[in-house]
Protein backbone atom coordinates (compact mmCIF):
# COMPACT_ATOMS: atom_id res chain seq x y z
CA UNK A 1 107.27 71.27 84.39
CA UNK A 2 108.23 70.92 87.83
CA UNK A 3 105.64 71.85 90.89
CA UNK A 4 107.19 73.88 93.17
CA UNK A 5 107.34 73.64 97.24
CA UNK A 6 105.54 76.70 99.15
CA UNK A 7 106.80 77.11 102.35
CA UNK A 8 103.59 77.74 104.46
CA UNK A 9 103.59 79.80 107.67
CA UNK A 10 101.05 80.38 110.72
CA UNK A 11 100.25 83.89 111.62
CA UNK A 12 101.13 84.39 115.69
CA UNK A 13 98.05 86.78 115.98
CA UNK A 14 95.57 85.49 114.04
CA UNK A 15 96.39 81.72 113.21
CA UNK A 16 96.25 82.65 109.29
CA UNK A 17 98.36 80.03 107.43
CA UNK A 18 100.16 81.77 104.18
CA UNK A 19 102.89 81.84 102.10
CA UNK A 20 105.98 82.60 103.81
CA UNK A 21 106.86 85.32 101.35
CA UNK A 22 103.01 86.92 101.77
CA UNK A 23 104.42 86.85 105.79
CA UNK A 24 106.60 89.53 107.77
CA UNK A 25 109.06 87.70 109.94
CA UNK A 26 110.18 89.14 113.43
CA UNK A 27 113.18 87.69 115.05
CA UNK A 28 115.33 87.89 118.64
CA UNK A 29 118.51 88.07 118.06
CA UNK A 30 121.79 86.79 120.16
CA UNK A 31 121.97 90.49 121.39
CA UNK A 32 118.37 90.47 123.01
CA UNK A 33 116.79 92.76 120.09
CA UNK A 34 113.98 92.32 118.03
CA UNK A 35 114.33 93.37 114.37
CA UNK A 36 111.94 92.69 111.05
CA UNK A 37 113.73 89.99 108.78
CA UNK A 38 112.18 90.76 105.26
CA UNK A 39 114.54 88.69 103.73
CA UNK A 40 113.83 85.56 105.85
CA UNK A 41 117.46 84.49 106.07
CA UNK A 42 118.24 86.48 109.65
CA UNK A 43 119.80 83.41 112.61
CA UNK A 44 117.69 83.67 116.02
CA UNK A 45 114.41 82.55 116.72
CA UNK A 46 111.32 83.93 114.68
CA UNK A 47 108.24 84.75 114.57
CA UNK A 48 105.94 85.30 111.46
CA UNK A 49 102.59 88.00 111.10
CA UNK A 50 100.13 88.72 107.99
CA UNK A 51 101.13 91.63 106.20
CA UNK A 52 98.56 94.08 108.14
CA UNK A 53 99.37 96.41 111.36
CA UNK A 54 95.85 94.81 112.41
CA UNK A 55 97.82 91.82 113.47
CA UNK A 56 100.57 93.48 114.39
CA UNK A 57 98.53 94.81 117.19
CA UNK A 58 96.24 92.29 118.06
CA UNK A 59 99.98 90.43 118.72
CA UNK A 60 100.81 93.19 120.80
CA UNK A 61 97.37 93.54 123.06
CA UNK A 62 97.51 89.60 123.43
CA UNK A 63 101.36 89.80 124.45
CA UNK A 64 101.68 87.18 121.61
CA UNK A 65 105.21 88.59 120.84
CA UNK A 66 106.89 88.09 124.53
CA UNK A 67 105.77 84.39 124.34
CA UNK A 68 106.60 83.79 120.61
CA UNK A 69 109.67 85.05 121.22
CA UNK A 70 110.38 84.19 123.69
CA UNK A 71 111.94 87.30 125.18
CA UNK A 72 113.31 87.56 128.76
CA UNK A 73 111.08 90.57 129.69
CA UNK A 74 108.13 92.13 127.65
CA UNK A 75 108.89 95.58 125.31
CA UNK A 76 108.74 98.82 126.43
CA UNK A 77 106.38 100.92 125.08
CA UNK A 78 108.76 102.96 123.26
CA UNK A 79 110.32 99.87 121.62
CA UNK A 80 107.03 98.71 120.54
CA UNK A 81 105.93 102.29 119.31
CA UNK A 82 109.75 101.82 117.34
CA UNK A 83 109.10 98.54 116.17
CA UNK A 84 105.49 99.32 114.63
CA UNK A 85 107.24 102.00 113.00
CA UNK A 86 109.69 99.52 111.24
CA UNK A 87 106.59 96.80 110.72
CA UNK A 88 104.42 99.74 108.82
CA UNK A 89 107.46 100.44 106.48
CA UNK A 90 108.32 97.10 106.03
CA UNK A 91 104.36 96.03 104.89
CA UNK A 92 105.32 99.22 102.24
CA UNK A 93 108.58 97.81 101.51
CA UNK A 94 106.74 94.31 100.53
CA UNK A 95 104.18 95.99 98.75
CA UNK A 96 106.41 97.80 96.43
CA UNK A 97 108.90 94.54 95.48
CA UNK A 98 106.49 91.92 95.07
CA UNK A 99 108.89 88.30 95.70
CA UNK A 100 111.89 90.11 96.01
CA UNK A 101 112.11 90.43 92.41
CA UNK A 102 115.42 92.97 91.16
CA UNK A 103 114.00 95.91 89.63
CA UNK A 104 114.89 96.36 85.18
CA UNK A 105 115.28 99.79 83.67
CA UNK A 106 115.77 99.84 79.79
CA UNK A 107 117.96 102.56 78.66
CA UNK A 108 118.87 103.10 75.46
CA UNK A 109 122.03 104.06 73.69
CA UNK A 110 120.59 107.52 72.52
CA UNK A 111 119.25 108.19 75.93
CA UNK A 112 122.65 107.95 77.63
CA UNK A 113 124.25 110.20 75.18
């Protein structure tokens, strides 16, 4: 049996290295915004965290986002309130579907009659 390749990825916040799929990705896009890539597949440039709004805010108190970024000017206030928001639901999201696996209900025959 084959070995397979982990991609490895370095927290911005705290310097953890992980698994990219135990990592939340943040990424500007063409347009200038900043939106959570669960998926890992969005184009623009990235930036990956540890699944805990701990490092989400140390990032934030350092300015750690800005720089990674590389954004033009820093967040407002009221994007980063917005974009905690999203990072919270999206540590949920990851916690529910563990690797992206699709989701298997049995039914049987008698129960759809």
């Amino acid at each position: 049996m084959a070995i397979r390749h982990v991609p490895i990825r370095t927290c911005i916040a705290t310097g953890e290295k992980r698994p990219k799929n135990e990592m939340i990705r943040l990424v500007r896009l063409d347009s200038g915004d900043v939106v959570i890539d669960l998926k890992g597949k969005e184009k623009g440039r990235g930036a990956n965290l540890t699944q805990t709004i701990e490092a989400f805010d140390l990032a934030v108190k350092k300015k750690i986002i800005t720089k990674a970024l590389k954004l033009e000017k820093p967040l407002s206030a009221d994007e980063l309130s917005s974009l905690r928001e999203r990072f919270l639901q999206a540590i949920e999201e990851k916690a529910f579907r563990q690797g992206q696996k699709h989701v298997k209900i049995k039914v049987s025959k008698e129960q759809l009659d």
